[in-house]
PDB file of N, CA and C in Angstrom:
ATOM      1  N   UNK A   1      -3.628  39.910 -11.910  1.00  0.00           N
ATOM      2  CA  UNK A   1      -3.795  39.096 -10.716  1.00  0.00           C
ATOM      3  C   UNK A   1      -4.350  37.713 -11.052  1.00  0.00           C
ATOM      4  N   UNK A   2      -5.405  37.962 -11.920  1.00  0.00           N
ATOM      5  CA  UNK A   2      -5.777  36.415 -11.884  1.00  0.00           C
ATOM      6  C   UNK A   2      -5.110  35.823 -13.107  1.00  0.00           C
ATOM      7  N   UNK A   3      -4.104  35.791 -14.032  1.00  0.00           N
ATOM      8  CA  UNK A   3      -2.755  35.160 -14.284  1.00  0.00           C
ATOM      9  C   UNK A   3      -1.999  34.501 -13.696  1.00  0.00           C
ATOM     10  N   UNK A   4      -1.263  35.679 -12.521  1.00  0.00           N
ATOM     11  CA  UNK A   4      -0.785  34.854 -11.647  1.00  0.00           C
ATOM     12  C   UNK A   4      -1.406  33.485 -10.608  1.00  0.00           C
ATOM     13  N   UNK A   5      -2.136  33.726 -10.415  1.00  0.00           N
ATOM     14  CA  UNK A   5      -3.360  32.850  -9.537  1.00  0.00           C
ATOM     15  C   UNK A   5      -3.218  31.636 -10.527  1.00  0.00           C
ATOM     16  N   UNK A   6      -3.809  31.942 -11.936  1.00  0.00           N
ATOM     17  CA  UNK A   6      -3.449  30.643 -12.692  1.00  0.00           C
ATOM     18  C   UNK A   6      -2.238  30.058 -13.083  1.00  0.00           C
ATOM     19  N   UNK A   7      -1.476  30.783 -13.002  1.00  0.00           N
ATOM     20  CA  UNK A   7       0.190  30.591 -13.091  1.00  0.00           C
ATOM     21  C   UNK A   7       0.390  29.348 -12.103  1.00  0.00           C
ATOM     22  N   UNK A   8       0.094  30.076 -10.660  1.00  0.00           N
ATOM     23  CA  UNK A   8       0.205  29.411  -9.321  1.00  0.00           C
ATOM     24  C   UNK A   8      -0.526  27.992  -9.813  1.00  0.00           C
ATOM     25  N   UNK A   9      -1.357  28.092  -9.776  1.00  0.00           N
ATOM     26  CA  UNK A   9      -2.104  26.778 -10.059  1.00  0.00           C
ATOM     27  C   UNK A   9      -1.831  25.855 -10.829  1.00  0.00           C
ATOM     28  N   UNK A  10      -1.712  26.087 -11.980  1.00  0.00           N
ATOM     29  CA  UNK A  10      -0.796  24.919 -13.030  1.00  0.00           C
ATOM     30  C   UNK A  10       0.519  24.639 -12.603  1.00  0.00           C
ATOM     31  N   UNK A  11       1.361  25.820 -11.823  1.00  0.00           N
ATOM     32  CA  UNK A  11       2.678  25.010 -11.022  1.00  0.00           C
ATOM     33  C   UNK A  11       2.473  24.115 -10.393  1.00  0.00           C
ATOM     34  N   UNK A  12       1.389  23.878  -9.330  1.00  0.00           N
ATOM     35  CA  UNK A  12       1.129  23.857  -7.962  1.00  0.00           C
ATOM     36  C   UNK A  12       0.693  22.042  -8.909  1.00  0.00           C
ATOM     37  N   UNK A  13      -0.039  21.855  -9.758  1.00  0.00           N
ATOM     38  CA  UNK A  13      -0.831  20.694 -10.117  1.00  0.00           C
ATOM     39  C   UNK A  13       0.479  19.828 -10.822  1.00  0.00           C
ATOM     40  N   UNK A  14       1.237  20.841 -11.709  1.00  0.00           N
ATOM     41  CA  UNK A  14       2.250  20.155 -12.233  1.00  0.00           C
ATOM     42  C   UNK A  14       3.050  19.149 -11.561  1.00  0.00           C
ATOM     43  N   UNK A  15       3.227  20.273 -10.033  1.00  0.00           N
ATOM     44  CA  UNK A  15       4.552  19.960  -9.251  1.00  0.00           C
ATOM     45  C   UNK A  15       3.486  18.051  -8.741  1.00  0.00           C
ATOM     46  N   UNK A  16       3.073  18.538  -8.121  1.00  0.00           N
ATOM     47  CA  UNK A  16       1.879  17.301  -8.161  1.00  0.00           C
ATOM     48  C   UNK A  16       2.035  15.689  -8.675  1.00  0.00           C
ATOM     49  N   UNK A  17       1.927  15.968  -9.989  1.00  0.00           N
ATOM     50  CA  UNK A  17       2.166  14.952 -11.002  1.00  0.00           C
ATOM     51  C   UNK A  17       3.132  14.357 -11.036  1.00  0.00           C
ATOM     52  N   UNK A  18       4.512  15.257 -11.011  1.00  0.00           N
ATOM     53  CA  UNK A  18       5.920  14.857 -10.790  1.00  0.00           C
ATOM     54  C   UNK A  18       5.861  14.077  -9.815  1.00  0.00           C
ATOM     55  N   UNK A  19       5.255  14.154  -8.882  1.00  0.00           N
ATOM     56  CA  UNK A  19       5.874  13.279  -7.504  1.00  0.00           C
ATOM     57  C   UNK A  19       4.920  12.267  -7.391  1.00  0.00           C
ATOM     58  N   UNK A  20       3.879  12.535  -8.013  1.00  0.00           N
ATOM     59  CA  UNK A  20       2.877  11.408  -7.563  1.00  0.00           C
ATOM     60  C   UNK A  20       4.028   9.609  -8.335  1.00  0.00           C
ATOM     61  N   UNK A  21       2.979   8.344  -7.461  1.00  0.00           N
ATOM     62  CA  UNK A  21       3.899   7.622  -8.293  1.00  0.00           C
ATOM     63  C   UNK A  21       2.655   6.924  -8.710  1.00  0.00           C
ATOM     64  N   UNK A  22       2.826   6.541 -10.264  1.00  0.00           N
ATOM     65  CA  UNK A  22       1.861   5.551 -10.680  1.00  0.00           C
ATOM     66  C   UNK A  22       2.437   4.136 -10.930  1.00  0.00           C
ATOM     67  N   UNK A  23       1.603   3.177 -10.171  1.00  0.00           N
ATOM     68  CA  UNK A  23       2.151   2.270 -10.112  1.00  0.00           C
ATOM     69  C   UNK A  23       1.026   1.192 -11.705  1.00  0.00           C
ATOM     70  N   UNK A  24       1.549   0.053 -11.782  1.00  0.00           N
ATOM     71  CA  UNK A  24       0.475  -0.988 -12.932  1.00  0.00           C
ATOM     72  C   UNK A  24       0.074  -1.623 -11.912  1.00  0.00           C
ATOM     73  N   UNK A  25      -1.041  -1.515 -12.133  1.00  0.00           N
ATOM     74  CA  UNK A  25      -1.728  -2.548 -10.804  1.00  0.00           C
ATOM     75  C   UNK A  25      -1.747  -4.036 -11.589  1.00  0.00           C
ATOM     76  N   UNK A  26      -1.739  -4.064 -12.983  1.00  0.00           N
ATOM     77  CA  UNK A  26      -1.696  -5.528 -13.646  1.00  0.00           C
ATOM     78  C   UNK A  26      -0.969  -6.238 -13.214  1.00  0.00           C
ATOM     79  N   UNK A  27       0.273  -5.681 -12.409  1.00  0.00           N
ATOM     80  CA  UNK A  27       1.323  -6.735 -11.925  1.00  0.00           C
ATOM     81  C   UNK A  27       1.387  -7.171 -10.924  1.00  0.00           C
ATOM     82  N   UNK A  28       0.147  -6.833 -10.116  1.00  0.00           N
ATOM     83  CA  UNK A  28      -0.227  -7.210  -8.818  1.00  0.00           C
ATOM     84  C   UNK A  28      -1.061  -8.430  -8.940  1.00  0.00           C
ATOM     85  N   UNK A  29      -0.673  -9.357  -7.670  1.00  0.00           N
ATOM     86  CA  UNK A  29      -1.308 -10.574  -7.791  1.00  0.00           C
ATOM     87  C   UNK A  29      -2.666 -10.296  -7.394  1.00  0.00           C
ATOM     88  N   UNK A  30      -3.868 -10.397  -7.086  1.00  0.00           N
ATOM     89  CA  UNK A  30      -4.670 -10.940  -5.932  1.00  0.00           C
ATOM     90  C   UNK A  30      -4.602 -12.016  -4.823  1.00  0.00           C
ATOM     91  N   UNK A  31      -4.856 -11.417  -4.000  1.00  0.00           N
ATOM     92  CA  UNK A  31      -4.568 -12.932  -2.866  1.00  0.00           C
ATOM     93  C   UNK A  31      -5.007 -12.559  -1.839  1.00  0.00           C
ATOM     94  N   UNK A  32      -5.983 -13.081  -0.958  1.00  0.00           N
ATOM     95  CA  UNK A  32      -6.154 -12.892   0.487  1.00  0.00           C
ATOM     96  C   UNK A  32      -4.961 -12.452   1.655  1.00  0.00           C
ATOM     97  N   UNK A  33      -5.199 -12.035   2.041  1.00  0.00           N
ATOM     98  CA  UNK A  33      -3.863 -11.742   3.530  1.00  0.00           C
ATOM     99  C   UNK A  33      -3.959 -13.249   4.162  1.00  0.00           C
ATOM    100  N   UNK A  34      -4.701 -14.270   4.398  1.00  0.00           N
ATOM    101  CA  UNK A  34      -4.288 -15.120   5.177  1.00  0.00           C
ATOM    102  C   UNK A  34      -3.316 -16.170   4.201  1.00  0.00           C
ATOM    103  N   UNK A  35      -4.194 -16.137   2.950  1.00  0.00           N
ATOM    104  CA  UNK A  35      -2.534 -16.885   2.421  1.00  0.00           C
ATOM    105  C   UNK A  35      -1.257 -15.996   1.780  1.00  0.00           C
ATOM    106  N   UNK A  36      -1.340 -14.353   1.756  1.00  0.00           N
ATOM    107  CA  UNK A  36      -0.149 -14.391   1.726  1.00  0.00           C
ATOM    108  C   UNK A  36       0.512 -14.265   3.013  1.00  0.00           C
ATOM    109  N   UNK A  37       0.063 -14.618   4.250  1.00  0.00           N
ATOM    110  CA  UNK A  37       0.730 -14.670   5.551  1.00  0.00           C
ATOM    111  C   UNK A  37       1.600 -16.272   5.199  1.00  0.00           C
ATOM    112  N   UNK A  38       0.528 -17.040   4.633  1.00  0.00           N
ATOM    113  CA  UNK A  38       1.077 -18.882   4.461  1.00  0.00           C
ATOM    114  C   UNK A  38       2.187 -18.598   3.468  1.00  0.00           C
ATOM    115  N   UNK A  39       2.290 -17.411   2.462  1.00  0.00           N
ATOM    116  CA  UNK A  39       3.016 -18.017   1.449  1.00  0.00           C
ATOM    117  C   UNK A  39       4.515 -17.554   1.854  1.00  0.00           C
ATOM    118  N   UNK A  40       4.683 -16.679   2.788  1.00  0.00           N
ATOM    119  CA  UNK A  40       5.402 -16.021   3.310  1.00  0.00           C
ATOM    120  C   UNK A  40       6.898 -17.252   3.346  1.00  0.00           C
ATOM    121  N   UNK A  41       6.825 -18.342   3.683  1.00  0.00           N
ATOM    122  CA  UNK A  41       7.299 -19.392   4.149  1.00  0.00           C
ATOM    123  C   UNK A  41       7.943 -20.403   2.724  1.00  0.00           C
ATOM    124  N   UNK A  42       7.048 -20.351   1.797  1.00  0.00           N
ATOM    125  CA  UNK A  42       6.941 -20.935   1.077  1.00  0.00           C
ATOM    126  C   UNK A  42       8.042 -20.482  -0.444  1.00  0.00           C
ATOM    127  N   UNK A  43       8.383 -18.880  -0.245  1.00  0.00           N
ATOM    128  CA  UNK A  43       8.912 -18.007  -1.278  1.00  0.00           C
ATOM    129  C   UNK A  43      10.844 -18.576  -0.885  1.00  0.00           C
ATOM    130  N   UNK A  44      11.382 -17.917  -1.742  1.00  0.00           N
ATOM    131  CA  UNK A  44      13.141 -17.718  -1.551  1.00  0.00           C
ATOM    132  C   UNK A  44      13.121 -16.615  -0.478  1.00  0.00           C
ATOM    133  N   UNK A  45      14.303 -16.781  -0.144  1.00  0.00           N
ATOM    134  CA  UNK A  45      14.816 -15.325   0.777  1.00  0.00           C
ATOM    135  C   UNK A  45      15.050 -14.404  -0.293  1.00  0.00           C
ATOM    136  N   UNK A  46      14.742 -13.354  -0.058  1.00  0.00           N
ATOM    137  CA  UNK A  46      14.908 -11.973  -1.015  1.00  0.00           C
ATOM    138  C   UNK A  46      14.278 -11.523  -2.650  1.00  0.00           C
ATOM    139  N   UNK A  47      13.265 -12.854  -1.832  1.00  0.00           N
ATOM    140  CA  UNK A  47      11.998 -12.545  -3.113  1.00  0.00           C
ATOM    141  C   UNK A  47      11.453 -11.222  -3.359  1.00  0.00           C
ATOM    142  N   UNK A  48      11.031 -11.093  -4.188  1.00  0.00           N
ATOM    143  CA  UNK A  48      10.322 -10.069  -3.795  1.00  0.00           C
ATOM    144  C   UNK A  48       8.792  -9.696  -5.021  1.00  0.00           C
ATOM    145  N   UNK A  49       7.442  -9.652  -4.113  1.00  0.00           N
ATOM    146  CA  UNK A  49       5.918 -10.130  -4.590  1.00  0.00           C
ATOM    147  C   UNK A  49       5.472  -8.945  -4.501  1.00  0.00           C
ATOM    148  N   UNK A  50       4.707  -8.807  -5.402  1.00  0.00           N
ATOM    149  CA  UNK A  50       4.019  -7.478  -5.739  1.00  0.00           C
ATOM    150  C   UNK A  50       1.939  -8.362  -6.058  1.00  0.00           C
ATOM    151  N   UNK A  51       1.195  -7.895  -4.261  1.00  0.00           N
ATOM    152  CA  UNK A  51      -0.028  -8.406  -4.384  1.00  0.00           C
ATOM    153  C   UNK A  51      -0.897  -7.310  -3.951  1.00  0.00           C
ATOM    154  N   UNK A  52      -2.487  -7.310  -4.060  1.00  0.00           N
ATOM    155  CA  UNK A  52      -3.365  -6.591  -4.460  1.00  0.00           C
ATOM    156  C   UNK A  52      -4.034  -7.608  -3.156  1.00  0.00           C
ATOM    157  N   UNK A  53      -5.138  -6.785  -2.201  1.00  0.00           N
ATOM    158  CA  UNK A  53      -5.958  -7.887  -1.331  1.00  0.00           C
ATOM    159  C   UNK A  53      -7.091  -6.405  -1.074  1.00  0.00           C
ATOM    160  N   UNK A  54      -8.156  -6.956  -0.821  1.00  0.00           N
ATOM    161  CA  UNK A  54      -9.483  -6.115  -0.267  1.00  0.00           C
ATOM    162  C   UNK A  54      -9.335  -6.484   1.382  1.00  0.00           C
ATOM    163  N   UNK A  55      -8.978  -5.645   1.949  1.00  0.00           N
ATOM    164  CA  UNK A  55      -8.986  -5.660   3.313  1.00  0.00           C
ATOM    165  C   UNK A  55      -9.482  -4.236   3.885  1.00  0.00           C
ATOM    166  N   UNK A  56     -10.102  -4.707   5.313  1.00  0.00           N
ATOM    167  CA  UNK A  56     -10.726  -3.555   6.191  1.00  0.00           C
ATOM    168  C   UNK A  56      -9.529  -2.618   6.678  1.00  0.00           C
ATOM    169  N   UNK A  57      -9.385  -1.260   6.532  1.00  0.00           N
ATOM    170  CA  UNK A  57      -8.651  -0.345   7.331  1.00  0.00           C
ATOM    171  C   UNK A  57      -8.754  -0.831   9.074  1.00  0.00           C
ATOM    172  N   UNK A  58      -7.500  -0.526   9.708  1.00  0.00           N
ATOM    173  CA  UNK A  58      -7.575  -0.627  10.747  1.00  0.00           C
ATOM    174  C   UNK A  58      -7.429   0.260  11.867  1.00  0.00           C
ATOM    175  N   UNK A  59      -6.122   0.850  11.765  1.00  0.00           N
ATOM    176  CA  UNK A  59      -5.427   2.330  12.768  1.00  0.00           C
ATOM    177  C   UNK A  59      -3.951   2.632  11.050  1.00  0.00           C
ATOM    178  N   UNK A  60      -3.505   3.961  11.787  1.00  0.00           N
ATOM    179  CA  UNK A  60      -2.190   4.087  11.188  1.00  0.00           C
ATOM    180  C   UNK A  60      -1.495   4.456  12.730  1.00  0.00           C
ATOM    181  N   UNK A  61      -0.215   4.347  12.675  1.00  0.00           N
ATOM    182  CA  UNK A  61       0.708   4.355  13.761  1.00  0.00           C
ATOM    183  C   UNK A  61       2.149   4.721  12.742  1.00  0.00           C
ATOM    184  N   UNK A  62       2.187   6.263  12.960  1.00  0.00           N
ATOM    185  CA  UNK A  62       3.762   6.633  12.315  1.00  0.00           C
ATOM    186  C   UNK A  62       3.649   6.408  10.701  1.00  0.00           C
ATOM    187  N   UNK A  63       4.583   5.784  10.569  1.00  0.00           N
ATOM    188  CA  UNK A  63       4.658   5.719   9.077  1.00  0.00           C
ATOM    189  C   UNK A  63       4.000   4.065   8.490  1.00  0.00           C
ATOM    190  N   UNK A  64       3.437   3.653   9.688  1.00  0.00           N
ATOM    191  CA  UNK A  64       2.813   2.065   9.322  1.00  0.00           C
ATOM    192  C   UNK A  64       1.547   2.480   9.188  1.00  0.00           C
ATOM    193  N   UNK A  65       0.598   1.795   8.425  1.00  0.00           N
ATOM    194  CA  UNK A  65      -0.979   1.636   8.644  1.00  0.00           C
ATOM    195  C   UNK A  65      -1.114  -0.190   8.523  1.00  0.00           C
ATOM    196  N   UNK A  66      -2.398  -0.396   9.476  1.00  0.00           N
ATOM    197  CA  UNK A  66      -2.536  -1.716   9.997  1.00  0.00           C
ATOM    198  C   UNK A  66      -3.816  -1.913   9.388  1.00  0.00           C
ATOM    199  N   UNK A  67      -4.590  -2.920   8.742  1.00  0.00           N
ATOM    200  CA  UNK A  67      -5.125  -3.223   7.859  1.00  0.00           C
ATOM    201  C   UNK A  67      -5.631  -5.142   8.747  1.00  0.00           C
ATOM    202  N   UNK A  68      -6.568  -5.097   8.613  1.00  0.00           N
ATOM    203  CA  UNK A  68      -7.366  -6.889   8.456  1.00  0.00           C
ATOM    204  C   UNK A  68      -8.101  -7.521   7.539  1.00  0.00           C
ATOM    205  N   UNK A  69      -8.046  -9.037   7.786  1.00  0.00           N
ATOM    206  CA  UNK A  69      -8.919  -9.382   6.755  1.00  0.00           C
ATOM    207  C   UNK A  69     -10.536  -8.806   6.613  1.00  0.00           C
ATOM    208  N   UNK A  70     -11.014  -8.981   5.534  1.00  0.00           N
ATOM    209  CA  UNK A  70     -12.505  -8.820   5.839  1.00  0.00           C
ATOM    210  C   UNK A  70     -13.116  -9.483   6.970  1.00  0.00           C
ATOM    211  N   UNK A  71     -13.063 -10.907   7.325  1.00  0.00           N
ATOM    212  CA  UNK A  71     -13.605 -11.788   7.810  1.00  0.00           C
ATOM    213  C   UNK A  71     -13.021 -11.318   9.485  1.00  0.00           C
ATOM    214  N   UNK A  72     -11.423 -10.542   9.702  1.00  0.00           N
ATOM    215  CA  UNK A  72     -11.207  -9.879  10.695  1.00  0.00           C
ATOM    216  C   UNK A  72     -10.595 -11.036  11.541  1.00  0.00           C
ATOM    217  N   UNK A  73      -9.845 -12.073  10.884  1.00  0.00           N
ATOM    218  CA  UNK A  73      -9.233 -13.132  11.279  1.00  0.00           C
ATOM    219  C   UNK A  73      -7.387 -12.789  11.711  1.00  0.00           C
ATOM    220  N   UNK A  74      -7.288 -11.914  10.104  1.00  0.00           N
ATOM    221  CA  UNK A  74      -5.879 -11.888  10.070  1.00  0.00           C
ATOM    222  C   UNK A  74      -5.230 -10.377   9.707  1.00  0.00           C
ATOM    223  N   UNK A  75      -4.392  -9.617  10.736  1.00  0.00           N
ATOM    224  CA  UNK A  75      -3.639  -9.121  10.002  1.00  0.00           C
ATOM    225  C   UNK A  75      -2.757  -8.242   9.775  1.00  0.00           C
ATOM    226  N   UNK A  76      -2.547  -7.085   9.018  1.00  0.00           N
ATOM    227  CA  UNK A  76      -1.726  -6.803   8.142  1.00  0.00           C
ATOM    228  C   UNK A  76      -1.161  -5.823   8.508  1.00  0.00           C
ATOM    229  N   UNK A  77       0.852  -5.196   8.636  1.00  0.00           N
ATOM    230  CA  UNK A  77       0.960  -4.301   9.036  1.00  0.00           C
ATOM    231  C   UNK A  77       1.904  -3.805   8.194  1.00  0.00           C
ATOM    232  N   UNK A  78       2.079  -2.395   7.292  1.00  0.00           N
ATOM    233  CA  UNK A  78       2.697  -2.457   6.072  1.00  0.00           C
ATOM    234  C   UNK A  78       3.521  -0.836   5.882  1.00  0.00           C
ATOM    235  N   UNK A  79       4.914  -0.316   5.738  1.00  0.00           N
ATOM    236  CA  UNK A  79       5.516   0.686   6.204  1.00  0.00           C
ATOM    237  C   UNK A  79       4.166   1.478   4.733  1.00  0.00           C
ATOM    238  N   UNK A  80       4.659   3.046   4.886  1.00  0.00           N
ATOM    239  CA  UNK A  80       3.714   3.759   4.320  1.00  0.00           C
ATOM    240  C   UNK A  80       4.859   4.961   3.657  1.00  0.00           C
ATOM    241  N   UNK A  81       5.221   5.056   2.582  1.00  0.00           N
ATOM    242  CA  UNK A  81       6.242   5.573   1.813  1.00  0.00           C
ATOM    243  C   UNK A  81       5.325   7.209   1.175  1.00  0.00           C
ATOM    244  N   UNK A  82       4.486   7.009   1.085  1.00  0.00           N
ATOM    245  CA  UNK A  82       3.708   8.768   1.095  1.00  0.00           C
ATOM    246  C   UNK A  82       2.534   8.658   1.048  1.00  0.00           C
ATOM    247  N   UNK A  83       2.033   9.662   1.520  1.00  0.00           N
ATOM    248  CA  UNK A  83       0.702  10.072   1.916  1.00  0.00           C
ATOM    249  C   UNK A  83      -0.288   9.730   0.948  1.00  0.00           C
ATOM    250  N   UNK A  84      -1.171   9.152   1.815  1.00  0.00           N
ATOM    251  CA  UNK A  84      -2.704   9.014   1.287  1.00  0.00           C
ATOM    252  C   UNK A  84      -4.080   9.375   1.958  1.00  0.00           C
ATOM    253  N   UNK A  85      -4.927   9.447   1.509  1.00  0.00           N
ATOM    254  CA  UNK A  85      -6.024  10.164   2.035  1.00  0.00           C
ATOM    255  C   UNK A  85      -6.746   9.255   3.088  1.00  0.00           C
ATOM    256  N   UNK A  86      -6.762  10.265   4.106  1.00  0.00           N
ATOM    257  CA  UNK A  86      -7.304   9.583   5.736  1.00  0.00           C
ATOM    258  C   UNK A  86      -8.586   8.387   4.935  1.00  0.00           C
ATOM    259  N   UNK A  87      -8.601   7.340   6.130  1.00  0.00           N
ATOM    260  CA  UNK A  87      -9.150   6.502   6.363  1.00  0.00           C
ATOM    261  C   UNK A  87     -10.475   6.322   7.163  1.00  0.00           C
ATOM    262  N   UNK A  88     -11.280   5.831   7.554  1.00  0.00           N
ATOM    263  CA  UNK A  88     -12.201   5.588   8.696  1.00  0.00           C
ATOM    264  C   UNK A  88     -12.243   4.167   8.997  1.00  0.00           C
ATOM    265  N   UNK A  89     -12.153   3.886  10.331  1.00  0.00           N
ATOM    266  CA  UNK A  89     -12.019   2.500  11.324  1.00  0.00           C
ATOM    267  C   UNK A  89     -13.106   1.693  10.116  1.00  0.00           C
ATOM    268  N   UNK A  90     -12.527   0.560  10.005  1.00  0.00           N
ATOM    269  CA  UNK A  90     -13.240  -0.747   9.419  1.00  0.00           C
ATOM    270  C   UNK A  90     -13.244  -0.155   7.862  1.00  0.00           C
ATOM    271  N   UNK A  91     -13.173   0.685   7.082  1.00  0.00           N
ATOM    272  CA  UNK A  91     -13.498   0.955   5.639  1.00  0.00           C
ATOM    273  C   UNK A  91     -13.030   0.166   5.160  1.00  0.00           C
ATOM    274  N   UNK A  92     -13.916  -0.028   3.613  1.00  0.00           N
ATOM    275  CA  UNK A  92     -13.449  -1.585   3.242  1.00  0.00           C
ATOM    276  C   UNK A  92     -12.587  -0.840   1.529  1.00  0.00           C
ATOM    277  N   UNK A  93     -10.740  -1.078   1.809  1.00  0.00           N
ATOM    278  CA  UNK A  93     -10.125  -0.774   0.492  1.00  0.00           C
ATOM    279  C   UNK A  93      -9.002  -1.670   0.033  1.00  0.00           C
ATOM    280  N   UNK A  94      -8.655  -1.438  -1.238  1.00  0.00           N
ATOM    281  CA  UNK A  94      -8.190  -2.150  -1.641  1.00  0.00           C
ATOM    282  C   UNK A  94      -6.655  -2.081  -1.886  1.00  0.00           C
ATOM    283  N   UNK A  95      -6.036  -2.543  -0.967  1.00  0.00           N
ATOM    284  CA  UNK A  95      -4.514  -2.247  -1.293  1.00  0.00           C
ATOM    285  C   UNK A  95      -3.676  -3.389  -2.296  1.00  0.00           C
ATOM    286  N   UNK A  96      -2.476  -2.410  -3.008  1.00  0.00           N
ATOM    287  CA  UNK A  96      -1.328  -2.787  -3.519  1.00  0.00           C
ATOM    288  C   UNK A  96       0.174  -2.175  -2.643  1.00  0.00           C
ATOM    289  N   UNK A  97       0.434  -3.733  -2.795  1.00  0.00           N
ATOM    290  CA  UNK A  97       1.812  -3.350  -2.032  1.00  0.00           C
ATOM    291  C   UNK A  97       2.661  -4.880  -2.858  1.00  0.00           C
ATOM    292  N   UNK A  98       3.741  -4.040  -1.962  1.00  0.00           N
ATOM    293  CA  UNK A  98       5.113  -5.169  -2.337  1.00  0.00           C
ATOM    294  C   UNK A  98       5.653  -5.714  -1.155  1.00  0.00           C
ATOM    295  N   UNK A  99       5.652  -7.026  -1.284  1.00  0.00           N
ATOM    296  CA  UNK A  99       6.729  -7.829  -0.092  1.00  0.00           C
ATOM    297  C   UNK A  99       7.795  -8.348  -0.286  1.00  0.00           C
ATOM    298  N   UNK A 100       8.562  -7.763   0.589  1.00  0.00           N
ATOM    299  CA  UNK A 100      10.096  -8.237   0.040  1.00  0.00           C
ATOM    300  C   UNK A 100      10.590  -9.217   1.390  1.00  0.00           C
ATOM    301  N   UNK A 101      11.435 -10.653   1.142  1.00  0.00           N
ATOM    302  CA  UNK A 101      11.487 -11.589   1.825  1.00  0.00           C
ATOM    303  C   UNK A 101      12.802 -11.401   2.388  1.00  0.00           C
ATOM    304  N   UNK A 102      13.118 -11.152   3.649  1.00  0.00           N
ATOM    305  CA  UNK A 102      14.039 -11.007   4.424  1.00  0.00           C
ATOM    306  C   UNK A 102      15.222 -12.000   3.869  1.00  0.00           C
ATOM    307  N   UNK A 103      16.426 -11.638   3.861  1.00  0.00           N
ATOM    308  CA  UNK A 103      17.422 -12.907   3.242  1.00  0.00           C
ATOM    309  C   UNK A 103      17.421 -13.546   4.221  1.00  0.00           C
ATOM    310  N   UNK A 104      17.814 -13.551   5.812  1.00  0.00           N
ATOM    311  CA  UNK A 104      18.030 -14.581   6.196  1.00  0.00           C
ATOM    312  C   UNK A 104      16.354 -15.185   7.162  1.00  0.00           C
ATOM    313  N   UNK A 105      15.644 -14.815   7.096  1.00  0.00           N
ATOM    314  CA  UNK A 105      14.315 -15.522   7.890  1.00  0.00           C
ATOM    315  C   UNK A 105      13.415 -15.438   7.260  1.00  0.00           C
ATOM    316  N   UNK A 106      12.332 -16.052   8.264  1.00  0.00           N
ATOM    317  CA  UNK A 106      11.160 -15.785   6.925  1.00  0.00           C
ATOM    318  C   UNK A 106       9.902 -15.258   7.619  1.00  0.00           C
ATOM    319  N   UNK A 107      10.808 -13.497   7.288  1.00  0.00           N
ATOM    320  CA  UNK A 107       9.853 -12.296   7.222  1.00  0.00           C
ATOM    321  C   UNK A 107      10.105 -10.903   6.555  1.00  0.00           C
ATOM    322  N   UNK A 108       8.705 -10.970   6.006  1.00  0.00           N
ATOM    323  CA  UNK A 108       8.471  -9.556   4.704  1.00  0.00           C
ATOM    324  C   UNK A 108       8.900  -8.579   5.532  1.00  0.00           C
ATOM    325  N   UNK A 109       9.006  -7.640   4.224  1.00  0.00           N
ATOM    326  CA  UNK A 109       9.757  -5.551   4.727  1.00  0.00           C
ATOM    327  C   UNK A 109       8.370  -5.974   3.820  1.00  0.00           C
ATOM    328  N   UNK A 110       6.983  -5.341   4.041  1.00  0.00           N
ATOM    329  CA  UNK A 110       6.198  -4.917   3.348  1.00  0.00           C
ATOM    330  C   UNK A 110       5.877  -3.626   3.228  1.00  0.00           C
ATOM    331  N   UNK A 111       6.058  -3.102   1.731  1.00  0.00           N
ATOM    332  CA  UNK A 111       5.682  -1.854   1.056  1.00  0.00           C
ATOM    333  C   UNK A 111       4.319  -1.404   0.750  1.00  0.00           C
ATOM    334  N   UNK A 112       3.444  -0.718   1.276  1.00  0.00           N
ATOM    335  CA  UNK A 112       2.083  -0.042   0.771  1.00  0.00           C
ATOM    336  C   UNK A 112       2.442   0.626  -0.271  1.00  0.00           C
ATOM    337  N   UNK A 113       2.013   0.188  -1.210  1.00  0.00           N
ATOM    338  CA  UNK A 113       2.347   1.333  -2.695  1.00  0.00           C
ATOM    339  C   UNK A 113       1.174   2.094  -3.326  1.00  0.00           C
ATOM    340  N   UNK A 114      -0.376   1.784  -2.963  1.00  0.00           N
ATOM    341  CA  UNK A 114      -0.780   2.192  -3.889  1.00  0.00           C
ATOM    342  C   UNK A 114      -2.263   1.731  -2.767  1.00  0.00           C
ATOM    343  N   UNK A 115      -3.675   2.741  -3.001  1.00  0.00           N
ATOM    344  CA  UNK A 115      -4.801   2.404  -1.957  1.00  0.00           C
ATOM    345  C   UNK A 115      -5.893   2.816  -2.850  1.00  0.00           C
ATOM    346  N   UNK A 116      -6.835   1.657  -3.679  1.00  0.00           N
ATOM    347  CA  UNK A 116      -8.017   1.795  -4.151  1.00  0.00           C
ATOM    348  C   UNK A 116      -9.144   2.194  -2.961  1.00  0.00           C
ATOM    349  N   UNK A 117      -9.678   3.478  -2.819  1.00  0.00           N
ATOM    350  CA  UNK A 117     -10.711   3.365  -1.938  1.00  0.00           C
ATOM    351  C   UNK A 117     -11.957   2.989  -2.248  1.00  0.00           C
TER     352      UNK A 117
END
């Protein structure tokens, strides 16, 4: 019995690993949310930016979670591609994501990829 139990368990952690995704956070910029709201404008159509910002949790809604600046000026609303561990109103973390620049206007499909708590 307790074989199997450990059997179970090293599947169960394996299967785990497989799916988890590790991303390099080295390739993430730093940047505040209010200028990458400015830079938004400033990029090609179908750019696509991979940045890192310390912002306050806000709500999640579906598959979005909504995020502000610290200062609570500006912000952020970003689709959510798999699960991460619940939040509490205002917590202060650190996300990586990717913005990709609409071809014809100028507005991000932003990706949450990755949540330093």
């Amino acid at each position: 019995m307790k074989k199997a139990v450990f059997v179970l368990v090293v599947l169960f952690v394996g299967c785990l690993s497989i799916f988890a995704q590790n991303i390099d956070r080295s390739k993430y910029q730093a940047i505040d949310p209010f200028d990458y709201k400015l830079s938004i404008k400033q990029v090609k159509n179908g750019a696509v930016r991979q940045y890192k910002s310390t912002v306050l949790f806000s709500m999640q809604s579906g598959s979005n979670y909504y995020f502000k600046s610290l200062d609570g000026n500006t912000t952020m609303s970003m689709e959510v591609t798999k699960r991460f561990a619940p939040m509490a109103d205002n917590q202060k973390v650190t996300i990586y994501y990717t913005a990709t620049k609409n071809a014809y206007m100028d507005i991000d499909s932003v990706v949450l990829d990755d949540i330093d708590y």
